[in-house]
C-alpha atoms as a PDB file:
ATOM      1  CA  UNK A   1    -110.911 -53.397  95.171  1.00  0.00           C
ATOM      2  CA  UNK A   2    -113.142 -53.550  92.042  1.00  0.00           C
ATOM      3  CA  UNK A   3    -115.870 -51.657  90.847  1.00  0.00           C
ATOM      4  CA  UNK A   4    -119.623 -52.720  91.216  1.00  0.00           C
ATOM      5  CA  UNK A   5    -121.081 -52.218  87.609  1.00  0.00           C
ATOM      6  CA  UNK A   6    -124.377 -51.263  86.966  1.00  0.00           C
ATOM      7  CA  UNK A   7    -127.198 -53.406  86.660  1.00  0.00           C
ATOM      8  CA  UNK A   8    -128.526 -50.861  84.143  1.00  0.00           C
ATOM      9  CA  UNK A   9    -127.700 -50.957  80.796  1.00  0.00           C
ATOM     10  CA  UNK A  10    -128.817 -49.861  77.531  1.00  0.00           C
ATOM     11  CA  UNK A  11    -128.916 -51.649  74.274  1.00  0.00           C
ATOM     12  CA  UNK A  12    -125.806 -51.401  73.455  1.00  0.00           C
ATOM     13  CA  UNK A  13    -124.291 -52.609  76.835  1.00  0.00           C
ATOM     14  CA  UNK A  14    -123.155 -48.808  78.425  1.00  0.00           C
ATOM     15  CA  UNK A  15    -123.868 -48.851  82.125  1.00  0.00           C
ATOM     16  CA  UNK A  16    -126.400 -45.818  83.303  1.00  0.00           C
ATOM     17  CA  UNK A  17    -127.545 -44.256  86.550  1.00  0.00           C
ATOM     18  CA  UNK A  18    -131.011 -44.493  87.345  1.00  0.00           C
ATOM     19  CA  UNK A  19    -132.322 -41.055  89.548  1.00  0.00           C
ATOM     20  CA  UNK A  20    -133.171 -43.645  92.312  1.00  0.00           C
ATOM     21  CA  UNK A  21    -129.237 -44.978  92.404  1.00  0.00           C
ATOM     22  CA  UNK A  22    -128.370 -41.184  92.628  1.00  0.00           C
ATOM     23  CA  UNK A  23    -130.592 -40.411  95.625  1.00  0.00           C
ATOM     24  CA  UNK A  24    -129.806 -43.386  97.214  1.00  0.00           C
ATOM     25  CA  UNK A  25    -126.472 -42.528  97.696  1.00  0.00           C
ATOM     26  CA  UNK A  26    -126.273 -38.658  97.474  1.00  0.00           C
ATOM     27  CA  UNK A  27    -128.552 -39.698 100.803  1.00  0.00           C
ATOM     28  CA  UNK A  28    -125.694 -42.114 102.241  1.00  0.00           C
ATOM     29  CA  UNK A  29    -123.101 -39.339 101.850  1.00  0.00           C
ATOM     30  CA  UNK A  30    -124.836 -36.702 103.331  1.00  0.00           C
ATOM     31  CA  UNK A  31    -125.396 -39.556 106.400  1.00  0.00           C
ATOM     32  CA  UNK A  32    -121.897 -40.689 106.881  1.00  0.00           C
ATOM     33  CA  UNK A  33    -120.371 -36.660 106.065  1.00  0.00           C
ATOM     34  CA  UNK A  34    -123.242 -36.306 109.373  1.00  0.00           C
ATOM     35  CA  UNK A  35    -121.297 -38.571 111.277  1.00  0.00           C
ATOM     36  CA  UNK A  36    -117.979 -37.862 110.644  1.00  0.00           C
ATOM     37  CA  UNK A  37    -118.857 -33.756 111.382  1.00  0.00           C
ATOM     38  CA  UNK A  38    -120.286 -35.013 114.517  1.00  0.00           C
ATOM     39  CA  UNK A  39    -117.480 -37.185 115.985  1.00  0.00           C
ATOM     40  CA  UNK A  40    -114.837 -34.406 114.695  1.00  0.00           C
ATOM     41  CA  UNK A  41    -116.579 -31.363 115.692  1.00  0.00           C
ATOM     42  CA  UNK A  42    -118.888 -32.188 118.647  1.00  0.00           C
ATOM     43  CA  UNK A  43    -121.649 -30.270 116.700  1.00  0.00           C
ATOM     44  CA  UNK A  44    -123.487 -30.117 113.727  1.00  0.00           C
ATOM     45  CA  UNK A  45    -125.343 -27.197 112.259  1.00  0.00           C
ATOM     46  CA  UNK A  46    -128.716 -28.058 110.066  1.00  0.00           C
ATOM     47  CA  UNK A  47    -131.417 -25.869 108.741  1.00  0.00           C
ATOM     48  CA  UNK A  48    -135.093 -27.281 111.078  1.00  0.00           C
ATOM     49  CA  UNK A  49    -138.182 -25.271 109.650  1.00  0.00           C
ATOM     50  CA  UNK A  50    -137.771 -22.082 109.951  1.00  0.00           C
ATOM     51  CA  UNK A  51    -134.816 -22.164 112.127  1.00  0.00           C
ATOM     52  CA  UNK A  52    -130.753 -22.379 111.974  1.00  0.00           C
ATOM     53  CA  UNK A  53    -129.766 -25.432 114.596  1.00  0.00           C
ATOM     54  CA  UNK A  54    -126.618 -26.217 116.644  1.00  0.00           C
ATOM     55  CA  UNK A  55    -127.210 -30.379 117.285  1.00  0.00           C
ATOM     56  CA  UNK A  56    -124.649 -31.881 119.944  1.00  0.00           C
ATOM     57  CA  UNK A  57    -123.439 -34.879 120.576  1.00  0.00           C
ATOM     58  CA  UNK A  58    -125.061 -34.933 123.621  1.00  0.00           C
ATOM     59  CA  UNK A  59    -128.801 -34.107 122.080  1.00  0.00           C
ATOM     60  CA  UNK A  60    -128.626 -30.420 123.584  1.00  0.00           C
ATOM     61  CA  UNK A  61    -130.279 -28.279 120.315  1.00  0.00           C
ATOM     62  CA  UNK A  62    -129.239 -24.514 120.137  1.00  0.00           C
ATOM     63  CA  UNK A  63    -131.550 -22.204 118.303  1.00  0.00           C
ATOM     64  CA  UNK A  64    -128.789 -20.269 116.438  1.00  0.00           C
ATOM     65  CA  UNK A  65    -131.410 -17.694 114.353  1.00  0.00           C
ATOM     66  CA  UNK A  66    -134.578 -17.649 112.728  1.00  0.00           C
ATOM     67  CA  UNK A  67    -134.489 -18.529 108.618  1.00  0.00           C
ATOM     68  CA  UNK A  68    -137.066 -15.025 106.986  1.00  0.00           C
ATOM     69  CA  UNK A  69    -139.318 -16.075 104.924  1.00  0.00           C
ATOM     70  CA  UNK A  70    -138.741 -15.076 100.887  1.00  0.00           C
END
């Protein structure tokens, strides 16, 4: 399997990240690490406003405490 290179390069040909590349897939990770907890564990656990949250597979949310403000 080879390496997709960079469309981004500087002058003298090095390959760089752009902040927008980095999101991009800092955000797919976090998805597909969601999905893999989820089909392992059953649950997930996420910080919702103010509030720690136990998310199900089947969509039932548990209220696991209250986040204090700083």
């Amino acid at each position: 399997m080879s390496k997709k290179k960079s469309a981004y390069q500087t002058t003298d040909g090095q390959s760089y990240l752009t902040k927008r590349i980095v999101v991009s897939k800092a955000r797919a990770a976090g998805l597909d690490a969601t999905k893999k907890a989820m089909a392992t564990m059953g649950y997930i656990v996420v910080a919702e406003g103010n509030e720690i949250v136990k998310k199900y597979e089947n969509g039932i949310r548990e209220v696991i405490s209250q986040i204090e403000p700083a």
